[in-house]
Protein backbone atom coordinates (compact mmCIF):
# COMPACT_ATOMS: atom_id res chain seq x y z
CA UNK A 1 1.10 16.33 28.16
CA UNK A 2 3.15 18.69 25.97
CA UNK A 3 1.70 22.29 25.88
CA UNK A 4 4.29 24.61 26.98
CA UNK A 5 3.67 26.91 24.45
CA UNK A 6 0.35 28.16 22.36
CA UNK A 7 -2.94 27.04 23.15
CA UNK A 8 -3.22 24.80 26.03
CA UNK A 9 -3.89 20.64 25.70
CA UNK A 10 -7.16 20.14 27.61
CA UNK A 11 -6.18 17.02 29.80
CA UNK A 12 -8.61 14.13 31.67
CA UNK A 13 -7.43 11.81 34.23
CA UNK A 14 -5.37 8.97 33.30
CA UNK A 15 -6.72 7.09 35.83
CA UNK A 16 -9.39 6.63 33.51
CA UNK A 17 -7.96 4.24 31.37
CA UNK A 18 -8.28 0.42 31.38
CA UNK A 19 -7.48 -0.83 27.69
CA UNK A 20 -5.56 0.88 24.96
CA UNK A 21 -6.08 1.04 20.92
CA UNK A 22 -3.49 1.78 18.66
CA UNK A 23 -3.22 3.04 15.41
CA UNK A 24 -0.87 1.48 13.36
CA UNK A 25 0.55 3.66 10.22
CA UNK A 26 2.49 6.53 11.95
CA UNK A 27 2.07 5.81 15.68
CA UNK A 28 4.12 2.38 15.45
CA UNK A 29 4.79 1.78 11.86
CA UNK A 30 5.63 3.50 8.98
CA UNK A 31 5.20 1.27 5.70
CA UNK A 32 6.33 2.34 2.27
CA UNK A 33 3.42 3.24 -0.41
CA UNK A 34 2.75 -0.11 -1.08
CA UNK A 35 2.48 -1.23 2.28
CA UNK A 36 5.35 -4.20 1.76
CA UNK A 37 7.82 -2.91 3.98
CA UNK A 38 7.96 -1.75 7.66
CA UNK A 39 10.07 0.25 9.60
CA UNK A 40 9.23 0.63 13.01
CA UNK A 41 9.18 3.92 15.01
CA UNK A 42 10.61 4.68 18.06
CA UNK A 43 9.41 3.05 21.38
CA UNK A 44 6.44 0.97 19.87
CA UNK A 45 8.54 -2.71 20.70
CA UNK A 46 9.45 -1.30 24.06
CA UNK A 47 5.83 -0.15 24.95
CA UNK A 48 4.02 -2.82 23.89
CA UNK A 49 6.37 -5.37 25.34
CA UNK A 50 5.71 -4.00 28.80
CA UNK A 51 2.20 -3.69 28.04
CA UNK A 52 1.95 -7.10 27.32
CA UNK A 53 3.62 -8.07 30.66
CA UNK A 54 1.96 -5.90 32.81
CA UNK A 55 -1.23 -7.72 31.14
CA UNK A 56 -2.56 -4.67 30.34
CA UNK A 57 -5.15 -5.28 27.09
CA UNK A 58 -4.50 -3.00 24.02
CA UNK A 59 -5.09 -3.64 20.61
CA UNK A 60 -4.27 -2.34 17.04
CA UNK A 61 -6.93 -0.45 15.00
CA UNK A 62 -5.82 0.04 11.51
CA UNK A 63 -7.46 2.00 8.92
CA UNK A 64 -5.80 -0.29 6.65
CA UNK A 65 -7.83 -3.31 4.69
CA UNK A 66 -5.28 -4.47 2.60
CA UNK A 67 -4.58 -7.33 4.32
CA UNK A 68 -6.26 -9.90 7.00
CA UNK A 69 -5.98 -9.46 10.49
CA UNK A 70 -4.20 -12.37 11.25
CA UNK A 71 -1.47 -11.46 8.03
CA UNK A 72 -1.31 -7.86 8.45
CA UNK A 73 -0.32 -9.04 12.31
CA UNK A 74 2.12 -11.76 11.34
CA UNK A 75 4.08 -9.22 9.28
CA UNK A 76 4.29 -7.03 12.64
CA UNK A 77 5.71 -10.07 14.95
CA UNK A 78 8.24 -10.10 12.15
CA UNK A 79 9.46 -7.33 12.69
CA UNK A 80 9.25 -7.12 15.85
CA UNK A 81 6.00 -5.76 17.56
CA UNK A 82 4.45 -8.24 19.92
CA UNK A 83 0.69 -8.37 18.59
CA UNK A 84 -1.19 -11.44 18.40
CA UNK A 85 -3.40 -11.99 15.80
CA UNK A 86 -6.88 -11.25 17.95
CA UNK A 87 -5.04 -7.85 18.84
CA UNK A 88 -5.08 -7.15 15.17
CA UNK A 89 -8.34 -4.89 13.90
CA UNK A 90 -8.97 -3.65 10.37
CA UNK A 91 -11.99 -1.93 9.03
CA UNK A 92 -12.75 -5.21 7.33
CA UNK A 93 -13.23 -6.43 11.05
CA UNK A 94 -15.73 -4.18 12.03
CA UNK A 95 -17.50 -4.26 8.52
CA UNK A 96 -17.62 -8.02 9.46
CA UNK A 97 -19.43 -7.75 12.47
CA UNK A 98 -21.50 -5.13 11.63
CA UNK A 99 -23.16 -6.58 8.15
CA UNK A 100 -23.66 -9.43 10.15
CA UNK A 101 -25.82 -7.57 12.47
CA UNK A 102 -27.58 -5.94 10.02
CA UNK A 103 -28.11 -9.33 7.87
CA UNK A 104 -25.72 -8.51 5.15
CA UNK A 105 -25.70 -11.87 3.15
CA UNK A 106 -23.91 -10.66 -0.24
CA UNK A 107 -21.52 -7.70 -0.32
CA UNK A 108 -19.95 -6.47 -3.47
CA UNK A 109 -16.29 -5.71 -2.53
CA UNK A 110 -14.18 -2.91 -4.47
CA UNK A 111 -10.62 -4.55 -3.02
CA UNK A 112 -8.04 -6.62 -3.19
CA UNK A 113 -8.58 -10.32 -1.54
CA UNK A 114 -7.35 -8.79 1.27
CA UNK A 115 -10.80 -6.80 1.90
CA UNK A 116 -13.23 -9.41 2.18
CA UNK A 117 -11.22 -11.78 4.11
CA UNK A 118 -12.81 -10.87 7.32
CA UNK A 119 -16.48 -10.63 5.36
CA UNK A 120 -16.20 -14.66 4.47
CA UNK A 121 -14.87 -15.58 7.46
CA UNK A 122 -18.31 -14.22 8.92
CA UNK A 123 -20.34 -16.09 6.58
CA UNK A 124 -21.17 -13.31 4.43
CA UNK A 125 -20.71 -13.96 0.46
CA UNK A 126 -18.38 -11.57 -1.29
CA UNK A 127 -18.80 -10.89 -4.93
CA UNK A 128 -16.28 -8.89 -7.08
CA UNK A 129 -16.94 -6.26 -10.12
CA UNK A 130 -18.16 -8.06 -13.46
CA UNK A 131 -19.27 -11.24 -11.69
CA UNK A 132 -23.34 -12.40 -12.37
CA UNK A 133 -24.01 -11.55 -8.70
CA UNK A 134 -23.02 -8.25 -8.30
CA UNK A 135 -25.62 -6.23 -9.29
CA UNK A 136 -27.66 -8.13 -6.53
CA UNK A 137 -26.05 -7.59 -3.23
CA UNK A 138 -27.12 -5.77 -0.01
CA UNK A 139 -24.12 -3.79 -0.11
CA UNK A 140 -21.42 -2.37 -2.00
CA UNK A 141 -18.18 -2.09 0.15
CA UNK A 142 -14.79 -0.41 -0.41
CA UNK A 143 -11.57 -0.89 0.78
CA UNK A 144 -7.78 -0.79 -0.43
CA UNK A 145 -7.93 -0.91 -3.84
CA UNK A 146 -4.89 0.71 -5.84
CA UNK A 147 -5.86 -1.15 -9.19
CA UNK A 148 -9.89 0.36 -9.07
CA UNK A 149 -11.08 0.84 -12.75
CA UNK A 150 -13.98 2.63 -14.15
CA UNK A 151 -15.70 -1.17 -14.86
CA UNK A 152 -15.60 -0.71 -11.04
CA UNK A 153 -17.10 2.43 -10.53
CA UNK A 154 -19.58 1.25 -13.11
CA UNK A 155 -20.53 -2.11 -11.27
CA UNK A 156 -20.72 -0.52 -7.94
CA UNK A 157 -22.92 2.76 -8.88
CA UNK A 158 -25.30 0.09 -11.08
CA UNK A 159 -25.49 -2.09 -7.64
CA UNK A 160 -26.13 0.94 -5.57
CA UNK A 161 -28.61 2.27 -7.90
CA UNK A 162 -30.80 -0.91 -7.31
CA UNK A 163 -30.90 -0.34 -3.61
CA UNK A 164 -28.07 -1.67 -2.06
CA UNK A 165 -26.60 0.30 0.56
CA UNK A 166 -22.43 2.00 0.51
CA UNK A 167 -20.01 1.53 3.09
CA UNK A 168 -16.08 2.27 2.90
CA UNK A 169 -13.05 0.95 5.21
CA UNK A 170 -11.79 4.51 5.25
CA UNK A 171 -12.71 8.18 4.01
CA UNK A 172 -9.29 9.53 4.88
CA UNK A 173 -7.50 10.90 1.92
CA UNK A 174 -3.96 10.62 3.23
CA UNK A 175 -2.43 8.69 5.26
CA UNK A 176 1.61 8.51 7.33
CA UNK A 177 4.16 6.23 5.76
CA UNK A 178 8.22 6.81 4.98
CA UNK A 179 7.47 8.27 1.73
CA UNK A 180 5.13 11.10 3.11
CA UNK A 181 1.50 11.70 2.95
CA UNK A 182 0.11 8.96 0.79
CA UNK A 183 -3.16 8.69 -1.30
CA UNK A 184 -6.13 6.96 0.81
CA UNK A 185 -7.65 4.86 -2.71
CA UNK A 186 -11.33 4.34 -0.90
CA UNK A 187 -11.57 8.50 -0.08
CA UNK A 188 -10.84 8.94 -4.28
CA UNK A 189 -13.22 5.90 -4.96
CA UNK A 190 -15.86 6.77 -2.39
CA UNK A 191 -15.85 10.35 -4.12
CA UNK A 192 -16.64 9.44 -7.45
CA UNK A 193 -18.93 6.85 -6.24
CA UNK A 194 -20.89 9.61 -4.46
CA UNK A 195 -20.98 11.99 -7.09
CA UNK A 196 -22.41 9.56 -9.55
CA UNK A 197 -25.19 8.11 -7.48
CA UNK A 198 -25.30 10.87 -4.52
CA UNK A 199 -25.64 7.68 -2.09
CA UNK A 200 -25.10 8.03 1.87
CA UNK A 201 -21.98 6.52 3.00
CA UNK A 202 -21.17 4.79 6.22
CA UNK A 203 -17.48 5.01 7.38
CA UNK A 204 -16.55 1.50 9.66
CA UNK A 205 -12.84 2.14 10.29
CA UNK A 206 -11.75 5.42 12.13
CA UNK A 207 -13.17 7.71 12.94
CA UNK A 208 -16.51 5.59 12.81
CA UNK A 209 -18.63 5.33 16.60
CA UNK A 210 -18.82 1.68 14.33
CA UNK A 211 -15.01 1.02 14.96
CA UNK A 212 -14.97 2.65 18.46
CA UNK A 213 -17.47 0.63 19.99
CA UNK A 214 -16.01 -2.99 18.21
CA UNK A 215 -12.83 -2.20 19.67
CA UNK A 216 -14.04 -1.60 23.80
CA UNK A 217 -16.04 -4.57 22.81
CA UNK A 218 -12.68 -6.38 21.52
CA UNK A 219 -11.38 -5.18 25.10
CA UNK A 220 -14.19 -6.17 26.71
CA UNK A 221 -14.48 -2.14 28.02
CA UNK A 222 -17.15 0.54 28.32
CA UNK A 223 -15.76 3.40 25.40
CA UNK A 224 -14.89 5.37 28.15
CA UNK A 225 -12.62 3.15 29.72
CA UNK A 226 -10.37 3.52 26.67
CA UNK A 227 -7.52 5.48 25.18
CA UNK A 228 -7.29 5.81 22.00
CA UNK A 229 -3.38 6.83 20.54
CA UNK A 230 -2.58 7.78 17.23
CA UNK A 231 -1.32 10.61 14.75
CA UNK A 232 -3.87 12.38 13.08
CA UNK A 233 -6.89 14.85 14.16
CA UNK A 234 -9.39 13.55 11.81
CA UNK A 235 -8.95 10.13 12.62
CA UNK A 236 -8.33 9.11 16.19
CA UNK A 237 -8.48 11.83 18.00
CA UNK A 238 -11.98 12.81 16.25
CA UNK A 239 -12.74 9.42 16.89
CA UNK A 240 -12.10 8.89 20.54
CA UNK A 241 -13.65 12.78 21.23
CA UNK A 242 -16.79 11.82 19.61
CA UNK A 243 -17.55 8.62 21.87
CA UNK A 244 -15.93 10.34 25.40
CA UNK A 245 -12.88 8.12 24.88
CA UNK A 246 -9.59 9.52 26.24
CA UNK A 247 -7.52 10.77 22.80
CA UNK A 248 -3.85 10.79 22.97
CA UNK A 249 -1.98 12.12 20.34
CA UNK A 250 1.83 11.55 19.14
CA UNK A 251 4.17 13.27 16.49
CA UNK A 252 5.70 10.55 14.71
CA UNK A 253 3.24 10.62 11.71
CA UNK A 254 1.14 13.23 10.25
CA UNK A 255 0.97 15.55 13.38
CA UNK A 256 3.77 17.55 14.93
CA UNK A 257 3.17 19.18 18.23
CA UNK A 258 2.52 22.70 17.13
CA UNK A 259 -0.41 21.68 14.90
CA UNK A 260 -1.98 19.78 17.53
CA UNK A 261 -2.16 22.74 19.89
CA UNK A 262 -3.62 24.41 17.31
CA UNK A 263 -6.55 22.03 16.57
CA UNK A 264 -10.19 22.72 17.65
CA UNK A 265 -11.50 20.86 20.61
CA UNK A 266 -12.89 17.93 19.07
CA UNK A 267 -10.17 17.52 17.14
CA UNK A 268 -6.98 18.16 20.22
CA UNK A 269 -6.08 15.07 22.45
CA UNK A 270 -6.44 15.40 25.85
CA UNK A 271 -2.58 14.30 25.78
CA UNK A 272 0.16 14.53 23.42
CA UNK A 273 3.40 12.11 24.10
CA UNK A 274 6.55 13.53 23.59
CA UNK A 275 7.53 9.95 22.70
CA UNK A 276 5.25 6.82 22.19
CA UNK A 277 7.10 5.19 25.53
CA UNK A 278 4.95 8.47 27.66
CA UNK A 279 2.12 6.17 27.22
CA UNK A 280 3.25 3.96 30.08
CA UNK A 281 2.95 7.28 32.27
CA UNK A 282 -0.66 7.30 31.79
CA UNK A 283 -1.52 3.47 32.29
């Protein structure tokens, strides 16, 4: 825990961990703004190498929908991060299993393929903008989508409008990568969506309970057996406070150490890593 100065890191017992989830995008990774290239940060190979032979269970919870699991972890094993692909979560995963649950059968997807991979996989039929079906679907759902027009908006406000219900990957507006902060496309489409049709959202990546619980479930752990690691206050850490998982904060992304001091309870980790290879400290 790093607190020597300022407000003081309230700490819990690391012997309370038994499975790990990782962000991705500034805790191992930083990508470029179009999420094509990687460069990874310091420690992440080393850590979750020894992780892996230790057989400790972690996985990777990405805000991220871009991609499929599976894909989005092939292109980490190529560059060197040791995550197979059932290690790999996105929002798309969780939306998955939770419009399955609710008996979601048609979804209208604002995304790229990429979005509604895990959706199909489930059995749930994914219709896009301007197709016959998409004015009758249970839900409209929203995910990384750089190319959105207003037919879109349009499509999805018209489907909402005649009762089906709004969910979104993420309702982050930035995110970590090399370039900086960078724009979060589902917080600027989720906005206009709201303010047309003044629908109820519900959020099933971080900092969702949704995305919490599918992950101990992933690890086959009560919530409170898990730690939770990653760069931002409104994300994990909010996250892992909300559902009494242990929240452990690093400063490779959008957080330096100052700032998290600084933040309000629900928002501070119980431990902040001077550097991501700390974590094995606490495991």
């Amino acid at each position: 825990m790093s607190a020597s100065k300022g407000r003081p890191l309230r700490s819990r017992a690391a012997s309370a961990i038994r499975g790990l989830v990782f962000d991705v995008d500034g805790t191992l990774v930083l990508s470029d703004r179009s999420l094509g290239n990687y460069e990874v940060l310091p420690g992440a190979q080393a850590v979750l190498t020894k992780l892996r032979e230790r057989g400790f269970p972690f996985v990777l919870l990405t805000n991220g929908s871009a991609y499929p699991p599976a894909e989005q972890a092939a292109k980490l094993r190529r560059i060197g991060l040791p995550v197979d692909d059932e290690q790999m979560l996105t929002p798309s995963s969780v939306a998955a299993d939770l419009f399955a649950r609710r008996g979601f059968r048609r979804v209208l997807v604002l995304g790229g393929p990429g979005v509604g991979f895990a959706l199909r996989a489930a059995g749930i039929e994914t219709v896009q903008p301007g197709e016959p079906a998409a004015g009758r679907v249970d839900a409209v759902y929203v995910g990384w989508h750089p190319a959105c027009s207003m037919p879109d908006i349009e499509a999805a406000a018209n489907a909402i409008w005649s009762g089906a219900a709004l969910y979104t990957a993420s309702d982050v507006p930035f995110f970590a990568t090399k370039g900086g902060r960078t724009l979060g496309y589902s917080y600027a489409i989720i906005g206009a969506l709201r303010r047309l049709t003044r629908a109820p959202v519900t959020i099933v990546g971080k900092p969702s309970l949704h995305a919490m619980r599918y992950a101990a479930r992933r690890l086959q752990l009560a919530v409170p057996g898990v730690g939770v690691v990653g760069d931002d206050p409104l994300v994990e850490v909010l996250m892992a406070r909300r559902a009494r998982a242990t929240a452990i904060g690093v400063t490779t992304g959008v957080t330096s150490a100052a700032v998290w001091r600084a933040q309000r309870e629900l928002r501070r980790p119980h431990h902040v890593l001077r550097q991501l290879g700390d974590i094995l400290k606490l495991v």
